[in-house]
C-alpha atoms as a PDB file:
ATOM      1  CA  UNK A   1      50.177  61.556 122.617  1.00  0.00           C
ATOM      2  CA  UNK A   2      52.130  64.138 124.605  1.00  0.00           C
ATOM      3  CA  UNK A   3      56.078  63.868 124.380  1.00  0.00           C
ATOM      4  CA  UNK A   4      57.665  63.124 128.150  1.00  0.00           C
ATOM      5  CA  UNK A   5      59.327  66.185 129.686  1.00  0.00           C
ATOM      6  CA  UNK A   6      62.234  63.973 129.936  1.00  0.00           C
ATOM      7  CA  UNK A   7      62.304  63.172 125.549  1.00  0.00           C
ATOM      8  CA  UNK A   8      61.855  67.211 125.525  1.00  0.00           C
ATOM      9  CA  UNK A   9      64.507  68.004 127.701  1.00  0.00           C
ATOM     10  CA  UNK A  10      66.802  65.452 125.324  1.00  0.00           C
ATOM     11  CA  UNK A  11      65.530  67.094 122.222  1.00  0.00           C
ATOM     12  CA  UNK A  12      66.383  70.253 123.222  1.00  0.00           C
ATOM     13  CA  UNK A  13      70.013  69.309 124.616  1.00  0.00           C
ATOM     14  CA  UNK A  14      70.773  67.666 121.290  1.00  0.00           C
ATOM     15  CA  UNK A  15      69.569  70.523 119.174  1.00  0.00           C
ATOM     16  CA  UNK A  16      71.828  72.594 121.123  1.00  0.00           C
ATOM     17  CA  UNK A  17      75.041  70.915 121.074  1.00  0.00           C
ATOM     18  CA  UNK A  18      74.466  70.785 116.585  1.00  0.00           C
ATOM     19  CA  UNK A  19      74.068  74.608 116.974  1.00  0.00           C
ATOM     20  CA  UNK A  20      76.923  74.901 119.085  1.00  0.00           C
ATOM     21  CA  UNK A  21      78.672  72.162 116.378  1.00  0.00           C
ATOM     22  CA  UNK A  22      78.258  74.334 113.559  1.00  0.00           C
ATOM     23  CA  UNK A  23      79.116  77.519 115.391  1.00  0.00           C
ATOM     24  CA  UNK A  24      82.516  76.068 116.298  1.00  0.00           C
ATOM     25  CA  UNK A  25      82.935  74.604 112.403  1.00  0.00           C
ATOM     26  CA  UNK A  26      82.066  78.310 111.089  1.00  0.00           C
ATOM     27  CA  UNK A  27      84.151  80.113 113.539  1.00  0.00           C
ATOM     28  CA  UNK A  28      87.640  78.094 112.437  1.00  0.00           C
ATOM     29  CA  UNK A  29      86.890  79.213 108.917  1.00  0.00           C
ATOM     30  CA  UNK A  30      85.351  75.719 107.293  1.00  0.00           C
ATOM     31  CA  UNK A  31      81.824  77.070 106.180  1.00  0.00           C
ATOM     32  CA  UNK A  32      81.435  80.768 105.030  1.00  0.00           C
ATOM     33  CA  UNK A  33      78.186  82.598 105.367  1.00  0.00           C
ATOM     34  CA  UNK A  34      78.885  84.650 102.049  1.00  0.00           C
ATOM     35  CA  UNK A  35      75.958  84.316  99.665  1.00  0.00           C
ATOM     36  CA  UNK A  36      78.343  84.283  96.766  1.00  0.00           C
ATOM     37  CA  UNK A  37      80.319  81.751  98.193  1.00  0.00           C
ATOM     38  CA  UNK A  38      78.076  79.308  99.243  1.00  0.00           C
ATOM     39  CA  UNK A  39      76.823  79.877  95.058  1.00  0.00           C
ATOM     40  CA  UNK A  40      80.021  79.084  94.185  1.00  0.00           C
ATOM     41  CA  UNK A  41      80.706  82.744  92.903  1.00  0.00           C
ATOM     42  CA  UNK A  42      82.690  84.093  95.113  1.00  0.00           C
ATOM     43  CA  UNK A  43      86.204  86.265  93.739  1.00  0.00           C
ATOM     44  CA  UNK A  44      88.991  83.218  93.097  1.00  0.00           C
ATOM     45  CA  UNK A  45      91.680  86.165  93.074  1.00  0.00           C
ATOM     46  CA  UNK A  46      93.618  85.274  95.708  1.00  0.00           C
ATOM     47  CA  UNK A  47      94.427  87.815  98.603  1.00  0.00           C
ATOM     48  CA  UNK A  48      97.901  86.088  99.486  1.00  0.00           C
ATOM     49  CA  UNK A  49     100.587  84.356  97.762  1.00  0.00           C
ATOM     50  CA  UNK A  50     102.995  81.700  99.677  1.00  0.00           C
ATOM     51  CA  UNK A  51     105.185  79.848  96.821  1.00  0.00           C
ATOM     52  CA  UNK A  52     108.636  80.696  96.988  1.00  0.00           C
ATOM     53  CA  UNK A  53     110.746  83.585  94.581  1.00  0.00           C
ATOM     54  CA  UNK A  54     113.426  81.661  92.408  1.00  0.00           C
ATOM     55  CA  UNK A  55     113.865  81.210  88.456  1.00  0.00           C
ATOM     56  CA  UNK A  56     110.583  80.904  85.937  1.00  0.00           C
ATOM     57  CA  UNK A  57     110.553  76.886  85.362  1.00  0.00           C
ATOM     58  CA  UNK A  58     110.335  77.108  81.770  1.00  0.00           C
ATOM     59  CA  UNK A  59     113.332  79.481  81.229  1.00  0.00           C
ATOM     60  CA  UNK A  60     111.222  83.104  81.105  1.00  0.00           C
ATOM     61  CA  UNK A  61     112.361  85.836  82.832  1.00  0.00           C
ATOM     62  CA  UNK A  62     111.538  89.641  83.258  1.00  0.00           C
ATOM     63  CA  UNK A  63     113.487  91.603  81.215  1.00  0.00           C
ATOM     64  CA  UNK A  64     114.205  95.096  80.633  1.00  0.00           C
ATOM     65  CA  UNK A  65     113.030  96.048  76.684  1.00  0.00           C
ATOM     66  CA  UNK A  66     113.114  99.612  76.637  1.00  0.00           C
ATOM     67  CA  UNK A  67     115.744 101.870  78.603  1.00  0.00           C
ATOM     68  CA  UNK A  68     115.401 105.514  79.005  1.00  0.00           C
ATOM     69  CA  UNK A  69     116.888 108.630  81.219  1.00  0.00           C
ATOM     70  CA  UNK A  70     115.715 107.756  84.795  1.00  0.00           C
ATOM     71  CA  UNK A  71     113.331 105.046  82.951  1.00  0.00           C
ATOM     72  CA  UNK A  72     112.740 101.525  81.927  1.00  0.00           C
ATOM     73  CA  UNK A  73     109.643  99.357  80.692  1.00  0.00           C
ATOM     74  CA  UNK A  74     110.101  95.854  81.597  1.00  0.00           C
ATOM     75  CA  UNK A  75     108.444  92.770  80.082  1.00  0.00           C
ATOM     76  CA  UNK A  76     107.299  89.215  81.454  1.00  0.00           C
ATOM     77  CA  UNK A  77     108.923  86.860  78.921  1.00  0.00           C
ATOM     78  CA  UNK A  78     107.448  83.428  81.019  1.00  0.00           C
ATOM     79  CA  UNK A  79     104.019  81.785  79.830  1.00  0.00           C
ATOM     80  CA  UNK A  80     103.784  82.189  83.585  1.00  0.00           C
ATOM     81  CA  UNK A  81     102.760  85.078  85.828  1.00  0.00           C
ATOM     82  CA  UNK A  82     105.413  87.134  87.773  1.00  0.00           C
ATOM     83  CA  UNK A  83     104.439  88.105  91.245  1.00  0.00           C
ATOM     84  CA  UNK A  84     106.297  90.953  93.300  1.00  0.00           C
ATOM     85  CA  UNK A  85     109.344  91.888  91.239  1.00  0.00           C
ATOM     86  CA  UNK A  86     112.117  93.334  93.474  1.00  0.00           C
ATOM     87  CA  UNK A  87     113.288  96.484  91.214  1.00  0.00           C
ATOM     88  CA  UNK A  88     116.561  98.151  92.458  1.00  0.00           C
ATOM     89  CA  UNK A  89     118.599 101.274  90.881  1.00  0.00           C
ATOM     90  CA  UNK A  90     121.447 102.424  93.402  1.00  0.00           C
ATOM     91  CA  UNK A  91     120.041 103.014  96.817  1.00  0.00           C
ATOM     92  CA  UNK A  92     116.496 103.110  95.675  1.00  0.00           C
ATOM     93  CA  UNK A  93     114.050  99.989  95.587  1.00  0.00           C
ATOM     94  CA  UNK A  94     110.488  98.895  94.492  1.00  0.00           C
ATOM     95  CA  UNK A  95     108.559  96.293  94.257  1.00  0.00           C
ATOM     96  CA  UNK A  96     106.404  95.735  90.878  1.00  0.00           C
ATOM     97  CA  UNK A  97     103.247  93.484  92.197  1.00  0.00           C
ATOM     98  CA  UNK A  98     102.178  91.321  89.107  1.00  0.00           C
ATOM     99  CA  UNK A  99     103.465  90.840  85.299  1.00  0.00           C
ATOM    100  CA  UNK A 100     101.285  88.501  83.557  1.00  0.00           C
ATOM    101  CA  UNK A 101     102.504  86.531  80.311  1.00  0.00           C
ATOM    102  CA  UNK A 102     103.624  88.873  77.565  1.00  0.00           C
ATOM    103  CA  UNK A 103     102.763  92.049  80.206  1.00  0.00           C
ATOM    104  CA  UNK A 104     104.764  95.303  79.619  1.00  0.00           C
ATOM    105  CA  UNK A 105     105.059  98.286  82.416  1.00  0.00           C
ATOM    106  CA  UNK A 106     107.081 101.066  83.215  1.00  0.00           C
ATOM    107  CA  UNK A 107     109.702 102.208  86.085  1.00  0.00           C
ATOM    108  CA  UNK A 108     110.375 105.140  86.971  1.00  0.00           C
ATOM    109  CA  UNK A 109     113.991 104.002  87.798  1.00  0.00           C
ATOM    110  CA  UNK A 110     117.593 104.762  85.753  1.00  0.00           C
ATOM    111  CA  UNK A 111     118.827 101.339  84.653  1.00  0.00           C
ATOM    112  CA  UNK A 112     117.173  99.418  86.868  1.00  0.00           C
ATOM    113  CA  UNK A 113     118.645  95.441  88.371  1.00  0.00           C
ATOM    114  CA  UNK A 114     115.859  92.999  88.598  1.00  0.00           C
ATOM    115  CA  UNK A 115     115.647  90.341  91.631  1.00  0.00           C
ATOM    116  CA  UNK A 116     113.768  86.799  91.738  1.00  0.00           C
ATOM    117  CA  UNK A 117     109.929  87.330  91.287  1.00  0.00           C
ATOM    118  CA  UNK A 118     107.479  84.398  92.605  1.00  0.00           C
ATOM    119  CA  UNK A 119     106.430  82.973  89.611  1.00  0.00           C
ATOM    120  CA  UNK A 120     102.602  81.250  88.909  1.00  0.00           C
ATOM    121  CA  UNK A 121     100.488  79.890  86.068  1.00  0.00           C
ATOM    122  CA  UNK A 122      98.392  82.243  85.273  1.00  0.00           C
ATOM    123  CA  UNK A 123      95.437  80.187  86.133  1.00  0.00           C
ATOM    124  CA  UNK A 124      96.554  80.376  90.096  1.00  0.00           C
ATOM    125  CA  UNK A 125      95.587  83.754  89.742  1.00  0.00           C
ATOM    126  CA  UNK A 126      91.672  83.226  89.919  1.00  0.00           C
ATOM    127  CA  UNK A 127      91.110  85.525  86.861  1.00  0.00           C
ATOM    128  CA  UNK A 128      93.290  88.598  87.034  1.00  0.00           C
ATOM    129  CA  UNK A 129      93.503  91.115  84.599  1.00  0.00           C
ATOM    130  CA  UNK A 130      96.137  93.757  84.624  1.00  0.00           C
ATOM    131  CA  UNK A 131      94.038  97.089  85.492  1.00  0.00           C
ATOM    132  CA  UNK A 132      94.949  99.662  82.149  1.00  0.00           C
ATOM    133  CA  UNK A 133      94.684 103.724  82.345  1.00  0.00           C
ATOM    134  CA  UNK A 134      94.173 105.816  79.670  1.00  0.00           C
ATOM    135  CA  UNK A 135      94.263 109.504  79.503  1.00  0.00           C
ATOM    136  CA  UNK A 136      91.398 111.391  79.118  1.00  0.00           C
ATOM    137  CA  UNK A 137      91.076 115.335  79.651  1.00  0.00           C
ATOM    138  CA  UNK A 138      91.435 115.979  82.963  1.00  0.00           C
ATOM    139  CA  UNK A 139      92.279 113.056  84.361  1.00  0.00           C
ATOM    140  CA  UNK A 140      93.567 109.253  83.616  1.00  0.00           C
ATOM    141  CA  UNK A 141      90.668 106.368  83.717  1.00  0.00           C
ATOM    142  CA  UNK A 142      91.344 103.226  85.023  1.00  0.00           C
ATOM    143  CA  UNK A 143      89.703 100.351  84.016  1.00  0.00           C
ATOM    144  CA  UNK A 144      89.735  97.207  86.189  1.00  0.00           C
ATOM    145  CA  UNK A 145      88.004  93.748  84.433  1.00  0.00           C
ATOM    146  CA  UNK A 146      88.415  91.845  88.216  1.00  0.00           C
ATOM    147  CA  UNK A 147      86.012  90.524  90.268  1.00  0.00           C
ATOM    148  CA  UNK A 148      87.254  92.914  93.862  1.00  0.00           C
ATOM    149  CA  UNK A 149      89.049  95.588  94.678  1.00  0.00           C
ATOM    150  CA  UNK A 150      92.720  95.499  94.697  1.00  0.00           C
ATOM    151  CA  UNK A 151      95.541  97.012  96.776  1.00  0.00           C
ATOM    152  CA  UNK A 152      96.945 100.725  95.083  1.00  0.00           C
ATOM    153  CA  UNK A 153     100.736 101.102  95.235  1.00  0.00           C
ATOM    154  CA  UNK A 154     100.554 103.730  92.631  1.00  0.00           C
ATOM    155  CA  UNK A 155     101.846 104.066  88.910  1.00  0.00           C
ATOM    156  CA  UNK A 156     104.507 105.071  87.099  1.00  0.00           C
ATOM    157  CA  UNK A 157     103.755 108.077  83.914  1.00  0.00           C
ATOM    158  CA  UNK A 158     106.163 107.603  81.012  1.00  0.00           C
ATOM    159  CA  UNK A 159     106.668 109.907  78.373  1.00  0.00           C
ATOM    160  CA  UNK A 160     108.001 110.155  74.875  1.00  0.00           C
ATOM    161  CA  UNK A 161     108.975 112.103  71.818  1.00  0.00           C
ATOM    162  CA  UNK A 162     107.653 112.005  68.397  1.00  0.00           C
ATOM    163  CA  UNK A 163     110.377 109.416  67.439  1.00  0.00           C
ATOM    164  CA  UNK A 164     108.663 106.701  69.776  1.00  0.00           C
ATOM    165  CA  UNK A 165     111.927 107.097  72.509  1.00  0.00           C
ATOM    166  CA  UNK A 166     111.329 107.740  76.420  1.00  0.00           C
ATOM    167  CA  UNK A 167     112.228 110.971  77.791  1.00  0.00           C
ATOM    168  CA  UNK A 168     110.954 111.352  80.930  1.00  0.00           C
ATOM    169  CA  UNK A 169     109.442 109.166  83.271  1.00  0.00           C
ATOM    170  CA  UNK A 170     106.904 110.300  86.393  1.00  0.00           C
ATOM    171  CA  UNK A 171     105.269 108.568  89.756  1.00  0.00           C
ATOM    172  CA  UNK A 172     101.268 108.870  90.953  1.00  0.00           C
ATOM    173  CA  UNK A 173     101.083 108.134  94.792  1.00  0.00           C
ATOM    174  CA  UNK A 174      98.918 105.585  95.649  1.00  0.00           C
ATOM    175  CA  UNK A 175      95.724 107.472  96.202  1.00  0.00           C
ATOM    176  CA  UNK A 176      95.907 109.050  92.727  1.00  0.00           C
ATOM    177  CA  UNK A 177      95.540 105.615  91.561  1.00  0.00           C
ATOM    178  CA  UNK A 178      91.921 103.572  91.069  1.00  0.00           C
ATOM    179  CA  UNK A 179      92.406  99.592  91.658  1.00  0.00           C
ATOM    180  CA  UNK A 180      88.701  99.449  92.617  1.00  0.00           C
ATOM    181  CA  UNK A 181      86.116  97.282  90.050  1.00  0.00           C
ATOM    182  CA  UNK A 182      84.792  98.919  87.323  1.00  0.00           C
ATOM    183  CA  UNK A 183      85.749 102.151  85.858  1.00  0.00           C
ATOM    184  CA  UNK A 184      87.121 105.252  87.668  1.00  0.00           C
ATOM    185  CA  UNK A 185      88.451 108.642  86.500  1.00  0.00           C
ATOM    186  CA  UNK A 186      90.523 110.054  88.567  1.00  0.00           C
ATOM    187  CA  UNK A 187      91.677 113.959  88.435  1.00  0.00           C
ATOM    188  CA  UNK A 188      95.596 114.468  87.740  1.00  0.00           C
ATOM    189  CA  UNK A 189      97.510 116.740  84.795  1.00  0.00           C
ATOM    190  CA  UNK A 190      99.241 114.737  82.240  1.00  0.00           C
ATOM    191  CA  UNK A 191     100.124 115.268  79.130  1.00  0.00           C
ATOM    192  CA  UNK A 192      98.130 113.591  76.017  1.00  0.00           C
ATOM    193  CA  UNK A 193      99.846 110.193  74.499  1.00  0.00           C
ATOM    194  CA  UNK A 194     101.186 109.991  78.341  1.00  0.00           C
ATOM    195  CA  UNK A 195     101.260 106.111  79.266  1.00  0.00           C
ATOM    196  CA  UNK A 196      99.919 105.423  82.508  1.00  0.00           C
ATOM    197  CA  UNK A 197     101.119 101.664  84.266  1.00  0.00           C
ATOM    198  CA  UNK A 198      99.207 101.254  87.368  1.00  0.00           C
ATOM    199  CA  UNK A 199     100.512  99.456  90.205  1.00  0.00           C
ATOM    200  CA  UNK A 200      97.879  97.349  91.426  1.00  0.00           C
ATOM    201  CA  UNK A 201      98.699  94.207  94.106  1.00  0.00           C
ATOM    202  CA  UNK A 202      96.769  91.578  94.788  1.00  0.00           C
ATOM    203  CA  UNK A 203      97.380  91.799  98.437  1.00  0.00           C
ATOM    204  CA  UNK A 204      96.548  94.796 101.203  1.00  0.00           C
ATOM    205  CA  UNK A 205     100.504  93.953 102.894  1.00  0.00           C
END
């Protein structure tokens, strides 16, 4: 038996308005169309942070453990991660993105004040891992365990004598500096036993 032109025209009508359903539920951001996604593998890192700076809940803090001429290394003393670390010496200011637990890195700044970080359990953080450097001839390769890309803002080159103590402490601009997946080398002049503390953010702002 032949369906009525008037059940056709029905069928077709409703068939548009779930197309037009979906299209509308995709477009405010509910369903993604990414293939890892929709596996349930997409990256957890997340691209933006919105909790509030203040004081580490369980009494950590970022402190400064080594001080040096013109440098510092500072170290995450919370069991919970540090997020965008206002550094200021004098008129000059910076921003270190992420400390996890127990996480060490260098500033290229003379006794350097500390402001309130954001502070998150590590967890939050979808799987980071800081991104490490080492220095190979020619070069420094950076070495990046995460599952994307993330933002460059550089790293700070510290240097030392045979006694262990800093002496001299040196900046990489942001495009001398891999935060990609994977391992890069990337071509710069640094002395061996140089350590290299990439800046690497979890957001592009």
């Amino acid at each position: 038996m032949r369906p009525r032109p008037g059940k056709d025209r029905i069928l077709a009508v409703l068939a548009a308005v779930v197309v037009l359903g979906l299209l509308a539920f995709i477009g405010r951001g509910k369903v993604s169309l990414d293939t890892n996604e929709l596996l349930g593998t997409a990256c957890a890192i997340p691209s933006r942070i919105t909790a509030v700076a203040g004081p580490a809940p369980d009494g950590g803090t970022v402190r400064v453990a080594e001080q040096g001429p013109g440098a510092a290394v500072l170290e995450n003393t919370s069991a919970l991660a540090a997020y965008r670390i206002p550094v200021t010496s004098g008129a000059t200011r910076l921003v270190v993105p992420v400390l996890t637990p127990g996480q060490r890195i260098g500033v290229a700044l003379d006794r350097p004040a500390l402001g309130a970080a954001t502070w998150l359990a590590p967890e939050a953080l979808g799987g980071f891992t800081p991104v490490t450097a080492t220095v190979v001839p020619g070069g420094v390769r950076y070495t990046s365990a995460n599952c994307r890309a993330l933002t460059s803002r550089g790293a700070v080159v510290l240097h030392r004598d045979t006694a262990g103590r800093i002496t001299v402490a040196e900046q990489l601009p942001a495009a001398s500096v891999s935060c990609a997946m994977g391992e890069k080398e990337l071509p710069v002049a640094l002395a061996p036993g140089a350590e290299v503390y990439p800046y690497c953010d979890l957001s592009a702002f």
